[in-house]
C-alpha atoms as a PDB file:
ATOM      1  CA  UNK A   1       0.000   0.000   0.000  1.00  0.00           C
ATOM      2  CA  UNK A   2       0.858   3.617  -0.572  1.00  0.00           C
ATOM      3  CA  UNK A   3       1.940   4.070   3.522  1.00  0.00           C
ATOM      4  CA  UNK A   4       4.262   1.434   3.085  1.00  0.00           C
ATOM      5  CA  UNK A   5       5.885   2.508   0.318  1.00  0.00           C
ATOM      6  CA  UNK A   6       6.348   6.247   1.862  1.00  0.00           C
ATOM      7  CA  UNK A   7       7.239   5.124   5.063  1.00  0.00           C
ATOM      8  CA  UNK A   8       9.579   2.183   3.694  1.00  0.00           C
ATOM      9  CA  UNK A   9       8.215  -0.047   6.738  1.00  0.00           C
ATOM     10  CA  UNK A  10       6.251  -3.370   6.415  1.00  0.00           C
ATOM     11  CA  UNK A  11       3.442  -4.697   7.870  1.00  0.00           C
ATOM     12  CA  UNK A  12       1.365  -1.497   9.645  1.00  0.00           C
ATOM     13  CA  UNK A  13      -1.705  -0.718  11.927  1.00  0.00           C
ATOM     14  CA  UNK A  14      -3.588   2.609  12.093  1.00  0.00           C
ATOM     15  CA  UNK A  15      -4.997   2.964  15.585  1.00  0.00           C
ATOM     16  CA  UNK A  16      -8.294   4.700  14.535  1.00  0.00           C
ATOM     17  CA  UNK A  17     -11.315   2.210  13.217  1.00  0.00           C
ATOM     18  CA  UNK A  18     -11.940   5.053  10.563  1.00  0.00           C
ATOM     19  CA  UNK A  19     -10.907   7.903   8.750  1.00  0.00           C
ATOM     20  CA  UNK A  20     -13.867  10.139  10.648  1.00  0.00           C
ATOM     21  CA  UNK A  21     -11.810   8.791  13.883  1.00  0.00           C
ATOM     22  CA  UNK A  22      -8.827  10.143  12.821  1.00  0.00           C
ATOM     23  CA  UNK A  23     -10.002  13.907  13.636  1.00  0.00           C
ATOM     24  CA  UNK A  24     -10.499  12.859  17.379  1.00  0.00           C
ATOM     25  CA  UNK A  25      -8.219  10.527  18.283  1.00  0.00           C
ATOM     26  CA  UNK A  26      -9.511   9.181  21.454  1.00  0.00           C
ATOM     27  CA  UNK A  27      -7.687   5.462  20.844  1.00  0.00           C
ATOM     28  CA  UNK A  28      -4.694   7.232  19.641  1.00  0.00           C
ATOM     29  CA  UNK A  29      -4.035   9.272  22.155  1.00  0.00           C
ATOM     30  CA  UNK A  30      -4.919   6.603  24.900  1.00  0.00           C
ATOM     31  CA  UNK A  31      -2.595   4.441  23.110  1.00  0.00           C
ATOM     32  CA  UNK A  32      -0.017   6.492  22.734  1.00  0.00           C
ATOM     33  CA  UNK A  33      -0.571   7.307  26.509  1.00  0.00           C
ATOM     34  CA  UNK A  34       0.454   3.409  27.236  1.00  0.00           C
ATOM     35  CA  UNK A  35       4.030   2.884  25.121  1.00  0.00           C
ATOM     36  CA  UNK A  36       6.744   2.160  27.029  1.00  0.00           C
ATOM     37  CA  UNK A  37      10.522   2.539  25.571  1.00  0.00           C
ATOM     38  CA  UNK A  38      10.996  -1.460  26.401  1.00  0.00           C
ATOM     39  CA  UNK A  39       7.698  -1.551  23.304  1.00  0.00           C
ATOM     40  CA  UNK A  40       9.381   0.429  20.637  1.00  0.00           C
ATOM     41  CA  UNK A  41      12.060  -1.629  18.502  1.00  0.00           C
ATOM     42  CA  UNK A  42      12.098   0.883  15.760  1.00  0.00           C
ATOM     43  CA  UNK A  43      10.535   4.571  15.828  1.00  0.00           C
ATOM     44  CA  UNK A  44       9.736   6.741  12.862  1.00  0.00           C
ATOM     45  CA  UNK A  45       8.581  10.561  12.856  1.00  0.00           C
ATOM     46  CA  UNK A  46       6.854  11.441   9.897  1.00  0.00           C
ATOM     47  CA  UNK A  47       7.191  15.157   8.699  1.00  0.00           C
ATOM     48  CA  UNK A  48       5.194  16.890   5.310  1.00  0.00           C
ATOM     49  CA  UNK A  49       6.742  19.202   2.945  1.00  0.00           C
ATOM     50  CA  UNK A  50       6.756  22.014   5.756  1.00  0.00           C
ATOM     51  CA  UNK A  51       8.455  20.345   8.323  1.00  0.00           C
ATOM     52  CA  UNK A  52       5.238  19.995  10.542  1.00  0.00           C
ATOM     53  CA  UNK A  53       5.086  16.453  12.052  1.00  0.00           C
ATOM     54  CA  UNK A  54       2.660  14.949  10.688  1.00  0.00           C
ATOM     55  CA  UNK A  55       3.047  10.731  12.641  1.00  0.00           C
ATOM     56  CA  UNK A  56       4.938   9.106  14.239  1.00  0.00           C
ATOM     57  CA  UNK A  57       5.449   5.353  13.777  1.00  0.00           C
ATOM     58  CA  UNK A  58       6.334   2.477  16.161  1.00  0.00           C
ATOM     59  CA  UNK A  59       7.990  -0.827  15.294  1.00  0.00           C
ATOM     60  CA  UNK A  60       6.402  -2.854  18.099  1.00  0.00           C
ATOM     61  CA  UNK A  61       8.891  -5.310  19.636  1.00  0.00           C
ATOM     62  CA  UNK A  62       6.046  -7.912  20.910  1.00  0.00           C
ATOM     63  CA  UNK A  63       3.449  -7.702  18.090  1.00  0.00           C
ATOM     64  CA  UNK A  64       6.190  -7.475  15.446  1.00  0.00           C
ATOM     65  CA  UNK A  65       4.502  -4.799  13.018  1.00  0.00           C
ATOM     66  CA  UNK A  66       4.049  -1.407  12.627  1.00  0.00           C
ATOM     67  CA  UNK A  67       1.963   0.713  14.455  1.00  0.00           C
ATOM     68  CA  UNK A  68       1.091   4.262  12.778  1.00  0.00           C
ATOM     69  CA  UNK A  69      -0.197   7.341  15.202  1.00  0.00           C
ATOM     70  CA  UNK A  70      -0.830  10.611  13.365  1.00  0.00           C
ATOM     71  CA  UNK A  71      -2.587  14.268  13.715  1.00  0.00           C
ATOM     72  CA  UNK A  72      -2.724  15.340  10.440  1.00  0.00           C
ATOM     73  CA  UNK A  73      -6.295  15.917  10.262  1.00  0.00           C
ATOM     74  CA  UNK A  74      -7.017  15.902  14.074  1.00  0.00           C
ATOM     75  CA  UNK A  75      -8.468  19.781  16.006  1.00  0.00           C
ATOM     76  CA  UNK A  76      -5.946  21.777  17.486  1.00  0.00           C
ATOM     77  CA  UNK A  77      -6.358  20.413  21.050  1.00  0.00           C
ATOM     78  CA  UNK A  78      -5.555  17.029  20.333  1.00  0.00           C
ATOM     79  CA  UNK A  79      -2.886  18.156  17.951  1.00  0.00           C
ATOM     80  CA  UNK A  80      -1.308  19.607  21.703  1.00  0.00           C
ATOM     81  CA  UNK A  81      -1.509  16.343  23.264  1.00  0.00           C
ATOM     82  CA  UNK A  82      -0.227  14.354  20.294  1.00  0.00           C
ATOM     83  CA  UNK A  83       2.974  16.169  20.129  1.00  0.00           C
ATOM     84  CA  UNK A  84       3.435  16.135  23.549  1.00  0.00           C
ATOM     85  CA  UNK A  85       2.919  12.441  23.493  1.00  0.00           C
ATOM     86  CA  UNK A  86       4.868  11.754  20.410  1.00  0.00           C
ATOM     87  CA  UNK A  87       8.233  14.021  21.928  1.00  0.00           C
ATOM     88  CA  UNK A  88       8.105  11.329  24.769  1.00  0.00           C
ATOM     89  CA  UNK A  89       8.483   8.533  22.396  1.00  0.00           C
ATOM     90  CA  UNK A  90      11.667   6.567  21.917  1.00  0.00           C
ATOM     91  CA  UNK A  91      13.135   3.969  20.301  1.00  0.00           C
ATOM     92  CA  UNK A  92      16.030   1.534  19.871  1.00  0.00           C
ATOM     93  CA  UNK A  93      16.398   3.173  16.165  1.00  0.00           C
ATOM     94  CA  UNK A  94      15.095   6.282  14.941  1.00  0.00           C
ATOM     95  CA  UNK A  95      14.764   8.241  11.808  1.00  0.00           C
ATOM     96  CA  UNK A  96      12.728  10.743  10.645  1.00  0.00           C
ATOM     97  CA  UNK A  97      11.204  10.523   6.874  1.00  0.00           C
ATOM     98  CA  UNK A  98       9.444  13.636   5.016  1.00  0.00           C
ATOM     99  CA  UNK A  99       6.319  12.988   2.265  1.00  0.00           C
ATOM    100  CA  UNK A 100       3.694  15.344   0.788  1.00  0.00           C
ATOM    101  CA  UNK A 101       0.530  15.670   2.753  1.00  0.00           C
ATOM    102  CA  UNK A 102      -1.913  15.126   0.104  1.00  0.00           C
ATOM    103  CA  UNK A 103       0.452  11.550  -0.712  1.00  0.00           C
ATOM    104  CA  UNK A 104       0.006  10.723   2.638  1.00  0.00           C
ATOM    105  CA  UNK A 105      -3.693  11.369   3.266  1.00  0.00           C
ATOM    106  CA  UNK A 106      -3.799   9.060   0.267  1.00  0.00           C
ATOM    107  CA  UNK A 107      -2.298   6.645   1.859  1.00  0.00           C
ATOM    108  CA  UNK A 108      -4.471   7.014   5.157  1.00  0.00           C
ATOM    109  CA  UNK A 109      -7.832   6.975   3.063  1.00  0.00           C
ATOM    110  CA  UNK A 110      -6.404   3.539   1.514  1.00  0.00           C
ATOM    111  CA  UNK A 111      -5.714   1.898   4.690  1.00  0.00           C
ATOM    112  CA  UNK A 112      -9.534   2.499   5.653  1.00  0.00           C
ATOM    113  CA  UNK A 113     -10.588   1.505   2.179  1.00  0.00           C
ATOM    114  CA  UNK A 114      -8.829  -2.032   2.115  1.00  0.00           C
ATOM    115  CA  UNK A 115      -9.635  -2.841   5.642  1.00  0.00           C
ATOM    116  CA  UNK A 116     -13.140  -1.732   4.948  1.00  0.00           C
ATOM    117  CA  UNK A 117     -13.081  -4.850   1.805  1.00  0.00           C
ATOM    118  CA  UNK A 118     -11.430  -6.968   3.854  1.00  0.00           C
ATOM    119  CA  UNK A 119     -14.360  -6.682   6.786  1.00  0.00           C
ATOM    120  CA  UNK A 120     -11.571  -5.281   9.331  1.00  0.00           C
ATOM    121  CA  UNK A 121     -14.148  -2.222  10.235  1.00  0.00           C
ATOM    122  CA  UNK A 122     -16.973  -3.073   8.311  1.00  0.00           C
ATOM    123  CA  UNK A 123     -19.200  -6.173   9.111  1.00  0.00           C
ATOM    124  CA  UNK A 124     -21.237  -5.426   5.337  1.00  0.00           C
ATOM    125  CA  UNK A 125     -23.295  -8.794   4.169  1.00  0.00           C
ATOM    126  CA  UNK A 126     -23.703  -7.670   0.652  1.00  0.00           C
ATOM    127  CA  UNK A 127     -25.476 -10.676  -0.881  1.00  0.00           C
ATOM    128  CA  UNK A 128     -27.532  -9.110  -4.203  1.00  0.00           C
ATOM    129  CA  UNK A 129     -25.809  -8.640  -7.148  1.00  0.00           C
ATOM    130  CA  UNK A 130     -24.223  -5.398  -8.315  1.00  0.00           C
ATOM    131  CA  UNK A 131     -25.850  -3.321 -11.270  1.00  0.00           C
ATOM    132  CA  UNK A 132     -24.196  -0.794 -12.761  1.00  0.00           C
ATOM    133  CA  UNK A 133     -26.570   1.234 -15.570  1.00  0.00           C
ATOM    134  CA  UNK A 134     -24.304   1.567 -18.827  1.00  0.00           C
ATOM    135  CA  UNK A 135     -27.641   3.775 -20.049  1.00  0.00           C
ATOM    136  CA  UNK A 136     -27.451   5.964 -17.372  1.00  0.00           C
ATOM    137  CA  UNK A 137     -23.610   6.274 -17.618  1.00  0.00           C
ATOM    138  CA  UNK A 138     -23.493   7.159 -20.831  1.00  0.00           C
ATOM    139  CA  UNK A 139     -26.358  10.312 -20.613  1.00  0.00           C
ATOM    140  CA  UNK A 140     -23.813  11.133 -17.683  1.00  0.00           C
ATOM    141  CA  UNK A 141     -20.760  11.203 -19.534  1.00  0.00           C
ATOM    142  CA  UNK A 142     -23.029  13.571 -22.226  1.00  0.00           C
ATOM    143  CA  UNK A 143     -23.860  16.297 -20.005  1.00  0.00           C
ATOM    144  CA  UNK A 144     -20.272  16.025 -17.881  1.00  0.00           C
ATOM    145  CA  UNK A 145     -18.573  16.296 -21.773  1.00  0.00           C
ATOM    146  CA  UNK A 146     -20.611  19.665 -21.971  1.00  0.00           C
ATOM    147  CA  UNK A 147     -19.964  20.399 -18.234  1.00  0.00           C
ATOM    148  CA  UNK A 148     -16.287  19.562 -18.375  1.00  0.00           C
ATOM    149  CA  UNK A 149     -15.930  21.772 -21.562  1.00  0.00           C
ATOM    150  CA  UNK A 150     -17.251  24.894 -19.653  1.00  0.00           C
ATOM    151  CA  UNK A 151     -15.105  23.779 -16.710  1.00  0.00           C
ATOM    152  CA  UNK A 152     -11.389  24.097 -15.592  1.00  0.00           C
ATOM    153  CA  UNK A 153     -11.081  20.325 -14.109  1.00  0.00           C
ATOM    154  CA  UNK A 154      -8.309  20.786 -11.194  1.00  0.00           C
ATOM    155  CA  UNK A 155      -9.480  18.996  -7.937  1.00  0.00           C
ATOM    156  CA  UNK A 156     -12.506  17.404  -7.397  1.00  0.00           C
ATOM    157  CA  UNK A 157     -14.752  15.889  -4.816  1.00  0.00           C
ATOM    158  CA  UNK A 158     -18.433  13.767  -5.501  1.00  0.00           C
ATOM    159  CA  UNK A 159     -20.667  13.824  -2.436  1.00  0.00           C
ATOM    160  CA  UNK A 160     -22.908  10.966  -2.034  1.00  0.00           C
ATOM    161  CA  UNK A 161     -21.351   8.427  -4.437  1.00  0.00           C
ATOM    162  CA  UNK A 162     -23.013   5.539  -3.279  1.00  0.00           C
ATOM    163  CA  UNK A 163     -20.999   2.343  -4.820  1.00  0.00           C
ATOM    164  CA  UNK A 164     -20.123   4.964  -7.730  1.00  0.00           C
ATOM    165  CA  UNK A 165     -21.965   4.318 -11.048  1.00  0.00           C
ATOM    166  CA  UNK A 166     -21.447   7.950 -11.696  1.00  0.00           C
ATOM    167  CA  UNK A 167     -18.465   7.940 -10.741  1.00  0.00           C
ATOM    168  CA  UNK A 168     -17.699   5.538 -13.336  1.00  0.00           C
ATOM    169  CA  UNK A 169     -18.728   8.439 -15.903  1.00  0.00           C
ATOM    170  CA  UNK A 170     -16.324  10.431 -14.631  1.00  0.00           C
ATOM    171  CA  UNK A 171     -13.382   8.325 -14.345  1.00  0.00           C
ATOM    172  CA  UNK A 172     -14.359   7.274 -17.826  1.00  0.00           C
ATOM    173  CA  UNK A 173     -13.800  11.204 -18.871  1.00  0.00           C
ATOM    174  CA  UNK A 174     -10.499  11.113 -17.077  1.00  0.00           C
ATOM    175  CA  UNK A 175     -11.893  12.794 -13.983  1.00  0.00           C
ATOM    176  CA  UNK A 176     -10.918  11.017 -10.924  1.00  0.00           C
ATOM    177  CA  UNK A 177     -12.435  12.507  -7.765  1.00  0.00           C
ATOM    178  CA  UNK A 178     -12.367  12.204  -4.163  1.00  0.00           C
ATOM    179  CA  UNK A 179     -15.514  10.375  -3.347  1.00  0.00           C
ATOM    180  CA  UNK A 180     -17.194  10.494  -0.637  1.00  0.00           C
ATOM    181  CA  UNK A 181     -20.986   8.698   1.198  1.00  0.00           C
ATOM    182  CA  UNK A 182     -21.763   8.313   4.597  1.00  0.00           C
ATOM    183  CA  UNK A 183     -23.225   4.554   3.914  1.00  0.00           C
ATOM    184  CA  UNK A 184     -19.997   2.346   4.325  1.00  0.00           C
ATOM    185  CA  UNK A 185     -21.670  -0.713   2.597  1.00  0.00           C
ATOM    186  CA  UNK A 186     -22.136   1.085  -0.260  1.00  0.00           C
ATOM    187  CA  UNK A 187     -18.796   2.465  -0.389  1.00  0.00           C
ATOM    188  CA  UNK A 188     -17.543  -1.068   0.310  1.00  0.00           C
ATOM    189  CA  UNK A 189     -19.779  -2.005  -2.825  1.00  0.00           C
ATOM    190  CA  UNK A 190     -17.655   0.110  -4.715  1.00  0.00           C
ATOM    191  CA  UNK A 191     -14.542  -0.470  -3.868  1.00  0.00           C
ATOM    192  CA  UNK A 192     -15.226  -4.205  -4.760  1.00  0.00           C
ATOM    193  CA  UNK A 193     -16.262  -3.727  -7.834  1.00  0.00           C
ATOM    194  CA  UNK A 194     -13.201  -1.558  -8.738  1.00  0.00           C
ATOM    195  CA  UNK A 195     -15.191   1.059  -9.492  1.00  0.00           C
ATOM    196  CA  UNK A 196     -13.978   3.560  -6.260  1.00  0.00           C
ATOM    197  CA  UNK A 197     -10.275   4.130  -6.194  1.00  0.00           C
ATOM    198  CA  UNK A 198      -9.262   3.135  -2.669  1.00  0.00           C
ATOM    199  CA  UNK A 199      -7.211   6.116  -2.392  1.00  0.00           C
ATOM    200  CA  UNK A 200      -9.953   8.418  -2.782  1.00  0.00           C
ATOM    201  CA  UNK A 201     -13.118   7.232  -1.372  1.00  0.00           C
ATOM    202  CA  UNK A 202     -14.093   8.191   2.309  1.00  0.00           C
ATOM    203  CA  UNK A 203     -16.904   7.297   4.602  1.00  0.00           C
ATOM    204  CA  UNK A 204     -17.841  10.339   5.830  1.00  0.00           C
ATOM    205  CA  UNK A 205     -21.246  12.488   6.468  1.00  0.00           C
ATOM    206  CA  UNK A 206     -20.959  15.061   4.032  1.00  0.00           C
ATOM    207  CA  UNK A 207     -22.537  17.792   6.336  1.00  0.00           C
ATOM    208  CA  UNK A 208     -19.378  17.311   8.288  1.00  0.00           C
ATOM    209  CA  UNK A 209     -16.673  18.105   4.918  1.00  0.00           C
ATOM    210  CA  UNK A 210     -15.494  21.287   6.404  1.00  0.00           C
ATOM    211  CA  UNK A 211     -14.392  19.790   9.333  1.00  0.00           C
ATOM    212  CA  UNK A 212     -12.002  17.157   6.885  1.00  0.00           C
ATOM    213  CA  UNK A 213     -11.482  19.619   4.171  1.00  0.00           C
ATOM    214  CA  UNK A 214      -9.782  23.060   3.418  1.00  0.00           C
ATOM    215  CA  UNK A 215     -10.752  25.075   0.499  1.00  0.00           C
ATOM    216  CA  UNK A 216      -9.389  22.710  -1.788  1.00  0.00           C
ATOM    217  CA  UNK A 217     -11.599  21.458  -4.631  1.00  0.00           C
ATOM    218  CA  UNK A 218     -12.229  23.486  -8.064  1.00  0.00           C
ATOM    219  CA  UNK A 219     -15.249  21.400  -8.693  1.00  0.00           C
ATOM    220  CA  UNK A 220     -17.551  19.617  -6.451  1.00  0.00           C
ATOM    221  CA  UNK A 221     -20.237  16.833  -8.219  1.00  0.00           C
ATOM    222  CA  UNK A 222     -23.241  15.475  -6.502  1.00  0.00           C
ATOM    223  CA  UNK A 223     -25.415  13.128  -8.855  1.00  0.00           C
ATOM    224  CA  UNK A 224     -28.581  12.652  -7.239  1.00  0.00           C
ATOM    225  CA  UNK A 225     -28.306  14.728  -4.197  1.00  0.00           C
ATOM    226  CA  UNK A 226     -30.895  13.147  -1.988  1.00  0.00           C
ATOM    227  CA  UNK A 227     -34.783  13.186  -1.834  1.00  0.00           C
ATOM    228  CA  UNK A 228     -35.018  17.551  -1.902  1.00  0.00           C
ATOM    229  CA  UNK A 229     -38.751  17.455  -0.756  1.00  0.00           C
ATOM    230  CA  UNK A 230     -40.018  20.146   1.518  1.00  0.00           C
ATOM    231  CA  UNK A 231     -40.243  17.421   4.372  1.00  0.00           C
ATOM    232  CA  UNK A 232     -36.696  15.880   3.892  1.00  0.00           C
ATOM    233  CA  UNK A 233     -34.820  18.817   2.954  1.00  0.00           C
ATOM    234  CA  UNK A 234     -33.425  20.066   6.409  1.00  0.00           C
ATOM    235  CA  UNK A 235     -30.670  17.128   6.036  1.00  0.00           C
ATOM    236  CA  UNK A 236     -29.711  17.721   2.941  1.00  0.00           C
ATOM    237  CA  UNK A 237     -29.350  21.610   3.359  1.00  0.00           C
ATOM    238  CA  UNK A 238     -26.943  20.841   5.877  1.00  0.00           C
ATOM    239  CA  UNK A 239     -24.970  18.857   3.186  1.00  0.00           C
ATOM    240  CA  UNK A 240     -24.867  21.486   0.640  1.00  0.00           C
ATOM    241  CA  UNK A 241     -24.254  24.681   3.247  1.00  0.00           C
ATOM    242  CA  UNK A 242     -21.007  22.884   3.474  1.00  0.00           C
ATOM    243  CA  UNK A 243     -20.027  22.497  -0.093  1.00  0.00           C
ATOM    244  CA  UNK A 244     -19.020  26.473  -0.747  1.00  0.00           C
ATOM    245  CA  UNK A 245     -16.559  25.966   2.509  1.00  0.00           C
ATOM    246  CA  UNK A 246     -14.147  23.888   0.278  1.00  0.00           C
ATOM    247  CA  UNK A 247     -14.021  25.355  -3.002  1.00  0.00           C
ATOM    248  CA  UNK A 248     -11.493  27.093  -3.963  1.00  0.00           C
ATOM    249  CA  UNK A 249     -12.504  30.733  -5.586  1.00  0.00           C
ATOM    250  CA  UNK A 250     -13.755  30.483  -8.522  1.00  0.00           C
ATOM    251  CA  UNK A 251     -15.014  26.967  -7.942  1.00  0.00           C
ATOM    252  CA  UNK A 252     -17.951  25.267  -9.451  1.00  0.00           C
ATOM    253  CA  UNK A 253     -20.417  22.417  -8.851  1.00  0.00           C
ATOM    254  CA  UNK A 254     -22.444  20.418 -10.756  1.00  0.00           C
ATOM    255  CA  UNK A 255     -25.704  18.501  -9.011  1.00  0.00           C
ATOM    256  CA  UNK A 256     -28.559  16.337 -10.202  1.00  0.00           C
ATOM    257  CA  UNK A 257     -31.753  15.833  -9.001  1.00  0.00           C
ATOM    258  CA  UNK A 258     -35.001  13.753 -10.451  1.00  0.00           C
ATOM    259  CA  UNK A 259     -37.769  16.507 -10.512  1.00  0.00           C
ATOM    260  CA  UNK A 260     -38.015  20.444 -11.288  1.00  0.00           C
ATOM    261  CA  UNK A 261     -39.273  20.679  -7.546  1.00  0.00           C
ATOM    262  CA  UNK A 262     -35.968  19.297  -6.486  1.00  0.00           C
ATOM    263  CA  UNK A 263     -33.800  21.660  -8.087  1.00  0.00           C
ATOM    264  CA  UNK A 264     -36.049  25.223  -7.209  1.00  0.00           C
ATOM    265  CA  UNK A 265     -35.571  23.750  -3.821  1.00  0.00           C
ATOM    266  CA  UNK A 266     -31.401  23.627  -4.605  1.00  0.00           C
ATOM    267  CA  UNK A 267     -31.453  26.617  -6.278  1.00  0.00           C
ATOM    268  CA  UNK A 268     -32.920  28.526  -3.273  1.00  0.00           C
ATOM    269  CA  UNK A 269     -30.511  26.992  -0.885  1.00  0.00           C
ATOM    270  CA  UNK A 270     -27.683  28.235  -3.188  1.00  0.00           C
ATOM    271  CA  UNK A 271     -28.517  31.166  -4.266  1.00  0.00           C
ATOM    272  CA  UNK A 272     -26.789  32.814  -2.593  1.00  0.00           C
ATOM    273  CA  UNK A 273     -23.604  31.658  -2.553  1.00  0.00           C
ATOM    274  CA  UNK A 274     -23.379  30.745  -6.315  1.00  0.00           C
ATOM    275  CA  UNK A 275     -24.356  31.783  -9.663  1.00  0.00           C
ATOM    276  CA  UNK A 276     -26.333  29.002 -10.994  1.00  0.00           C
ATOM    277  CA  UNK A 277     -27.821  27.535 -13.858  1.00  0.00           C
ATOM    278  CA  UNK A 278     -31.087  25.546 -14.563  1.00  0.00           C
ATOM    279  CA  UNK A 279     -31.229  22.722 -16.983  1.00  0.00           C
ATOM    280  CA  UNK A 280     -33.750  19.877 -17.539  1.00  0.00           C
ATOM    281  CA  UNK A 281     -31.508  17.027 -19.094  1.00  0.00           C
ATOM    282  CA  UNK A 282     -34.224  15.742 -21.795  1.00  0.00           C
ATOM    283  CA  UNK A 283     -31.903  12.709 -22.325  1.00  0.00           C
ATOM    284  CA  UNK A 284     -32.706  11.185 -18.902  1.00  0.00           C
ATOM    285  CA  UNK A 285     -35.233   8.057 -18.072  1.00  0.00           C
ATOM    286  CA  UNK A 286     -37.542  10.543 -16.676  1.00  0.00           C
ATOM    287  CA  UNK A 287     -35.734   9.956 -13.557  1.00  0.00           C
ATOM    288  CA  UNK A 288     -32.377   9.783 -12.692  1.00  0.00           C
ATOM    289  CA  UNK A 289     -30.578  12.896 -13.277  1.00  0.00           C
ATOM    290  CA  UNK A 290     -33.297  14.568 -15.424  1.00  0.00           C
ATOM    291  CA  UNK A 291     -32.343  18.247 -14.041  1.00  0.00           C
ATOM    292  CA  UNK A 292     -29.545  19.676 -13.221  1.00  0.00           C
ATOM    293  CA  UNK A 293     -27.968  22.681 -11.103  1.00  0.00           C
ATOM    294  CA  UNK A 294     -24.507  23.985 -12.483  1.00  0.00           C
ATOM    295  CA  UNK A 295     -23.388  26.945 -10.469  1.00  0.00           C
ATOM    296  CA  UNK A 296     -20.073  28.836 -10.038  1.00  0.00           C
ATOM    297  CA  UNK A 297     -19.200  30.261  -6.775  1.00  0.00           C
ATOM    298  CA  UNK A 298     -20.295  34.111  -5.930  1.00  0.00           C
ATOM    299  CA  UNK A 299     -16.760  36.407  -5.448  1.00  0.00           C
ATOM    300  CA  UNK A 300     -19.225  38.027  -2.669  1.00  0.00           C
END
């Protein structure tokens, strides 16, 4: 995996059972709390491009594998107590390694993806078969051609991917976004079917991106953004109040919905914040993606 191949260790453990974890760090920090010097064969500090340390890594002695602690995405107060923890640590060897931030936050989302097939943090019982719509897919990749041609494609993020068939449209465009669903099964779909790349696809509650991401993203996709009914559209206004906090200026988005209700409902969330479009896609089923909201974030 891509950790090991940063790090140059072997075997390896993150101490979190999730990426979401990873801004808290209650088992981290607990275990952290409980190393002893007689534990730590081999010790590793991890720094990014800045210098900041980033982990900290532990050969254990008794277990015989790696054990990976880091901060990088964790609030200020536990960043405190991590560093104090971590300048406490010793080992029999030491070295210090640098690597990118964004390569290593790769790496991080892979762990939780692979353990996540493998059942390690997920106990999913996906018995019924995939499906995939190649009809749907291709009306996708129609309107993302037109999209994507109005569009300077930099980073990108999809909220609510589910097990990704439109993310398959854009990876078949050569768009390869972070993707990101609060249902883990359906993530775990995904990533079994090859369809999510493990490096970019995050179980998280989308109302909560701010919290995980800067202003980072020049486009942000959401295909089939919930149920946007009057009764059921408190949730997902919480969702999309978030998605203006990580694009970068100038940044754009581009969101489906099944119904003309649906998208007057979007549009009057966003107004606001974006300069946005209207479009009934007369190429749909009648249903999936049949309107759509482009918008392009206000300079106000």
């Amino acid at each position: 995996m891509q950790l090991n191949e940063l790090l140059g260790i072997g075997n390896f453990m993150l101490v979190e059972s999730s990426y979401v974890e990873q801004r808290w760090l209650a088992k981290t920090l607990d275990y952290m709390g409980k190393v002893k010097r007689a534990d730590v064969a081999e010790l590793l500090r991890i720094y990014d491009e800045s210098s900041a340390l980033i982990g900290i890594a532990i050969h254990d002695r008794e277990l015989g594998f790696w054990i990976i602690f880091t901060d990088f995405i964790a609030d200020q107060r536990e960043k405190e107590e991590f560093n104090t923890l971590a300048a406490d640590m010793e080992g029999d060897r030491e070295r210090d390694v640098e690597v990118s931030r964004k390569s290593f936050r790769e790496g991080v989302i892979e762990f939780y993806s692979t353990s996540l097939v493998n059942r390690l943090f997920c106990d999913c019982d996906i018995k019924e078969e995939s499906f995939y719509s190649r009809a749907r897919i291709e009306t996708l990749k129609k309107l993302l051609t037109i999209f994507i041609g109005e569009a300077l494609i930099g980073d990108t993020i999809e909220i609510g991917c589910g097990a990704g068939e439109a993310t398959v449209a854009l990876h078949e465009l050569g768009v390869f976004p972070i993707t990101v669903d609060i249902n883990k099964c359906e993530i775990c779909r995904g990533l079994e079917e090859g369809v999510l790349e493990p490096r970019k696809s995050i179980v998280l509650d989308c109302s909560l991106l701010s919290s995980f991401f800067s202003r980072e993203f020049d486009v942000v996709f959401g295909f089939m953004v919930g149920k946007l009914t009057p009764y059921e559209v408190f949730n997902w206004e919480k969702v999309l109040r978030e998605v203006p906090k990580v694009l970068r200026v100038g940044g754009k988005v581009l969101f489906t919905v099944s119904s003309e209700e649906e998208v007057m409902i979007l549009n009057d969330i966003l107004k606001n914040e974006f300069e946005g479009e209207i479009k009934e896609n007369k190429e749909s089923n009648g249903y999936f993606d049949r309107w759509l909201y482009t918008g392009t974030l206000s300079e106000d």
